[in-house]
N, C-alpha and C. Protein backbone atom coordinates (compact mmCIF):
# COMPACT_ATOMS: atom_id res chain seq x y z
N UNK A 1 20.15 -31.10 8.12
CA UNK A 1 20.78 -29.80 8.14
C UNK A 1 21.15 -29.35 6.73
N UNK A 2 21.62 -30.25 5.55
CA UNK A 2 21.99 -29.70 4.77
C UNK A 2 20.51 -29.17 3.44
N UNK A 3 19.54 -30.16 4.35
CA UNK A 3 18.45 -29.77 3.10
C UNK A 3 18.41 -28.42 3.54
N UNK A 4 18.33 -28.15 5.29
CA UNK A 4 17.93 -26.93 5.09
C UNK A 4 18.67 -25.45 4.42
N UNK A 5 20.09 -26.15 4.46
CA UNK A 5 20.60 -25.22 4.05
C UNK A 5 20.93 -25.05 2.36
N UNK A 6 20.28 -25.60 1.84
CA UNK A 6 19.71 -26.14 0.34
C UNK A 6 18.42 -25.58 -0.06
N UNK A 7 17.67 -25.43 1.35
CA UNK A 7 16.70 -24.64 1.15
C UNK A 7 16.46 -23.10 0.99
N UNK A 8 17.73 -22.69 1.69
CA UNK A 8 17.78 -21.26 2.30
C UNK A 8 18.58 -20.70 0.94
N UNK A 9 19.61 -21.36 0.76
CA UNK A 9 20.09 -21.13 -0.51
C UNK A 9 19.35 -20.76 -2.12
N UNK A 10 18.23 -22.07 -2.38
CA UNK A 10 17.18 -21.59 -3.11
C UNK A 10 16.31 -20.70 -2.98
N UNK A 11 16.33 -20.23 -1.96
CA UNK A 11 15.12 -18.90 -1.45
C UNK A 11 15.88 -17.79 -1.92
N UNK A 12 17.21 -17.99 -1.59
CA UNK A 12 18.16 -16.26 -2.03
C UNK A 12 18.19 -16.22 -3.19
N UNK A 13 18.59 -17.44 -4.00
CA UNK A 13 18.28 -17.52 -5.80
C UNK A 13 17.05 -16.86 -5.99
N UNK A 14 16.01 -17.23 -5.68
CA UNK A 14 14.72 -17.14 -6.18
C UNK A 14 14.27 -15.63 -5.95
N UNK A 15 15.42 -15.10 -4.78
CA UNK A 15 14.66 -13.63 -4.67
C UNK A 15 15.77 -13.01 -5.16
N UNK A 16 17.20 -13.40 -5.68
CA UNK A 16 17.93 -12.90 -6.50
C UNK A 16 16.93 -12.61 -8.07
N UNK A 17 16.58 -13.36 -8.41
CA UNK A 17 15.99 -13.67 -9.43
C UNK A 17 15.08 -12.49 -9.75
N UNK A 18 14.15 -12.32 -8.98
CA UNK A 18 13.00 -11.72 -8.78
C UNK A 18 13.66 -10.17 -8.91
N UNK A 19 14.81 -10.04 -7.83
CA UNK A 19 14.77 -8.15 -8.42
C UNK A 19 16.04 -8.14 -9.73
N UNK A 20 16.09 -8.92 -10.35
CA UNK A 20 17.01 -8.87 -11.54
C UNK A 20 15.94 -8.60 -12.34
N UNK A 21 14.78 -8.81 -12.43
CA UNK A 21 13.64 -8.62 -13.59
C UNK A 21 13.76 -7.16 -14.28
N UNK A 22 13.31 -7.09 -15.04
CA UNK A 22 13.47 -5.64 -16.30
C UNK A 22 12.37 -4.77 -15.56
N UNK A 23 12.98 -3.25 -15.58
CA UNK A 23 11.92 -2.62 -15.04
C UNK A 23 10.54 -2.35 -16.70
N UNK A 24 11.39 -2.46 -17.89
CA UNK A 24 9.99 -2.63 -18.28
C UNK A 24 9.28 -3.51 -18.75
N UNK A 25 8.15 -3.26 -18.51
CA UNK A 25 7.12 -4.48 -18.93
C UNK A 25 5.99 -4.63 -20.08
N UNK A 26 5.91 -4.85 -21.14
CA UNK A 26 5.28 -4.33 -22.26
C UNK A 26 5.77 -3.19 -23.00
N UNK A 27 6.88 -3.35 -22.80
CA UNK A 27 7.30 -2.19 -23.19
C UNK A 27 7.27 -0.87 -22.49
N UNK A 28 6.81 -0.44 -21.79
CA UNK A 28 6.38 0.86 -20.90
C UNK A 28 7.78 0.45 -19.60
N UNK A 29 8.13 1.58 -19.56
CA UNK A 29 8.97 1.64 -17.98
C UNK A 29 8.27 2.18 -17.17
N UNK A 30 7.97 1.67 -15.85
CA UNK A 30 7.01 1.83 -14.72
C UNK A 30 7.56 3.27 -14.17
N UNK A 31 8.65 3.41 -14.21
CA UNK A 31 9.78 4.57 -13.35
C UNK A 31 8.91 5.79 -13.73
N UNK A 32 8.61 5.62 -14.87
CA UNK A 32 8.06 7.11 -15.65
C UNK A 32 7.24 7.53 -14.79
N UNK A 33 6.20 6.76 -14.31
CA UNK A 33 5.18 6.98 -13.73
C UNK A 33 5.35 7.53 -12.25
N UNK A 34 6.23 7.28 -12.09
CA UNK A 34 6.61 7.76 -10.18
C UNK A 34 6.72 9.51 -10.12
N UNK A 35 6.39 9.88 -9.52
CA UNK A 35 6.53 11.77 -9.18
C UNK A 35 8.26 11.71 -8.94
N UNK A 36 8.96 12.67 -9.11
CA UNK A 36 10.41 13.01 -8.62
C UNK A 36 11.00 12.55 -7.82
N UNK A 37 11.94 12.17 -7.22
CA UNK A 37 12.41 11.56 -5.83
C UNK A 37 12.04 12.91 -4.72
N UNK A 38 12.42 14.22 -5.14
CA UNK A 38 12.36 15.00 -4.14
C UNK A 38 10.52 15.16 -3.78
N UNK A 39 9.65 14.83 -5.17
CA UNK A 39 8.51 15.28 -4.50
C UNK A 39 7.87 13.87 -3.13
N UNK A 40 8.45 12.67 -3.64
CA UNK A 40 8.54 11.54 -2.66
C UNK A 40 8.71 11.82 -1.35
N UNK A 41 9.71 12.35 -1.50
CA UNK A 41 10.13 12.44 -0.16
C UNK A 41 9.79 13.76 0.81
N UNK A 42 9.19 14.57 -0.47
CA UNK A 42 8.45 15.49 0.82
C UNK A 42 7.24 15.10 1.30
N UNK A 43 6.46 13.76 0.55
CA UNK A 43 5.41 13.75 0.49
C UNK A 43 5.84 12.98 2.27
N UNK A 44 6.62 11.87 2.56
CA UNK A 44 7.03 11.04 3.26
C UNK A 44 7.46 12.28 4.81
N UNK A 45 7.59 13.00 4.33
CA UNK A 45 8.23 14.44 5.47
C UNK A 45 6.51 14.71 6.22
N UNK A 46 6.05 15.05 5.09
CA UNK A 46 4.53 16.42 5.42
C UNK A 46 3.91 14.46 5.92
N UNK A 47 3.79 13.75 5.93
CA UNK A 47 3.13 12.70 6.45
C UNK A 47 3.36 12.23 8.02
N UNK A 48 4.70 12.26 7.97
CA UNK A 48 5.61 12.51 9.42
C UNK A 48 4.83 13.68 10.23
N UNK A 49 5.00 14.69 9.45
CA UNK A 49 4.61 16.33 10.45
C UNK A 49 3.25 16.08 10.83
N UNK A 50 2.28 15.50 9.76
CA UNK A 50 0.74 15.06 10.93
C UNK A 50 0.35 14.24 11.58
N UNK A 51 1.46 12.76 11.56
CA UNK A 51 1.31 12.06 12.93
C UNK A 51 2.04 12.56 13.93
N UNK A 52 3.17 13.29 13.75
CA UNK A 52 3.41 13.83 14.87
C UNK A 52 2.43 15.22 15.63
N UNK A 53 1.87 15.61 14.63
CA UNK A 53 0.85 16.58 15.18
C UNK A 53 -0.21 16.02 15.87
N UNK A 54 -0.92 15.40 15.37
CA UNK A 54 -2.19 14.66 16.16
C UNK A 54 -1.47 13.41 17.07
N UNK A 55 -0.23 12.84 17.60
CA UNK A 55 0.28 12.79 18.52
C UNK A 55 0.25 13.76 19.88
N UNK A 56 1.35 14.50 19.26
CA UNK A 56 1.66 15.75 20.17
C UNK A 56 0.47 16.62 20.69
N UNK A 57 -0.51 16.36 20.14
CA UNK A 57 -1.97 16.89 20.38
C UNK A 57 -2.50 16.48 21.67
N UNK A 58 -2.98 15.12 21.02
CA UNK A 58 -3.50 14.04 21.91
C UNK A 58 -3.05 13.55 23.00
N UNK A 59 -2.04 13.09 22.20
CA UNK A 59 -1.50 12.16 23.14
C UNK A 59 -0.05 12.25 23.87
N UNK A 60 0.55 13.27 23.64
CA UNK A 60 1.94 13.71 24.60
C UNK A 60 1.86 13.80 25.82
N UNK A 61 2.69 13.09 26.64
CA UNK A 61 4.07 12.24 26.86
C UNK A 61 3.58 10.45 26.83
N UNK A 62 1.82 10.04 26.52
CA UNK A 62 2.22 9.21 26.76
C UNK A 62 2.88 8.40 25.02
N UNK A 63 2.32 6.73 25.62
CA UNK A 63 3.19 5.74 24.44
C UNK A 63 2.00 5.78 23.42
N UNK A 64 0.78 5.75 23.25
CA UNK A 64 0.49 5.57 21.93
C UNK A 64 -0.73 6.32 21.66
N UNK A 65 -1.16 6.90 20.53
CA UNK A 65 -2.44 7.73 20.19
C UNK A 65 -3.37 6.67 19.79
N UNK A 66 -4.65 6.78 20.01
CA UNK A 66 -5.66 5.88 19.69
C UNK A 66 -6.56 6.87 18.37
N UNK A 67 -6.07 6.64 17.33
CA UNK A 67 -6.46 7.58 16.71
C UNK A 67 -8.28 7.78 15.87
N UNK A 68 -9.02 6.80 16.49
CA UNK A 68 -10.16 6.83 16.56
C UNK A 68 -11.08 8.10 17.10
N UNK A 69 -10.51 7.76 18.57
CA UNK A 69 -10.85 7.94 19.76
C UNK A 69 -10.25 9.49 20.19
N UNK A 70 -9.11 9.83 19.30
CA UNK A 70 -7.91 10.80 20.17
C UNK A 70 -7.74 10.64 21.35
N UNK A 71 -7.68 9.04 21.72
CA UNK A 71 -7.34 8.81 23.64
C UNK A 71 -5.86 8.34 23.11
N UNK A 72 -5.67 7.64 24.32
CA UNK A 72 -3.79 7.20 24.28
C UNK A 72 -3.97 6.11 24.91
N UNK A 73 -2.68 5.51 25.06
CA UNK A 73 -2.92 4.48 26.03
C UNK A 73 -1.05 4.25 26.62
N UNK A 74 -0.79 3.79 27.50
CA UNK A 74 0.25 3.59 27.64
C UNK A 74 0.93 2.02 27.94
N UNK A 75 0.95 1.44 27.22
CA UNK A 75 1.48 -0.17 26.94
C UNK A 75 2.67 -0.63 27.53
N UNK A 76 3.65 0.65 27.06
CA UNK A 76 4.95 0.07 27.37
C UNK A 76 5.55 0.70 28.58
């Protein structure tokens, strides 16, 4: 019991570790490179609005769009 909990302990170090790292690398900051937060997140919105469209298309009321096919299927 205690290795494992010796183990679990080194795993949180190790991924402590990991996001403490410098965002830059060679000198360059990666951040630069990202579009705006707001254009992010519209991008994450308008991505939403066309699975729910070709959902609501296809496949409304049931559980899932087969988006090959535009069939559905209902699983659950």
């Amino acid at each position: 019991m205690v290795r494992i909990k010796l183990t679990v302990v080194a795993a949180a170090a190790l991924l402590w570790e990991a996001s403490a790292l410098p965002r830059k690398l060679d000198g360059v900051d990666r951040r630069q490179d990202l579009p705006p937060a707001e254009e992010r997140a519209q991008a994450v919105v308008d991505a939403f609005r066309t699975a729910w469209a070709g959902y609501y298309k296809y496949a409304f009321p049931n559980d899932e769009l087969k988006p090959v096919s535009n069939g559905y299927s209902n699983s659950r």
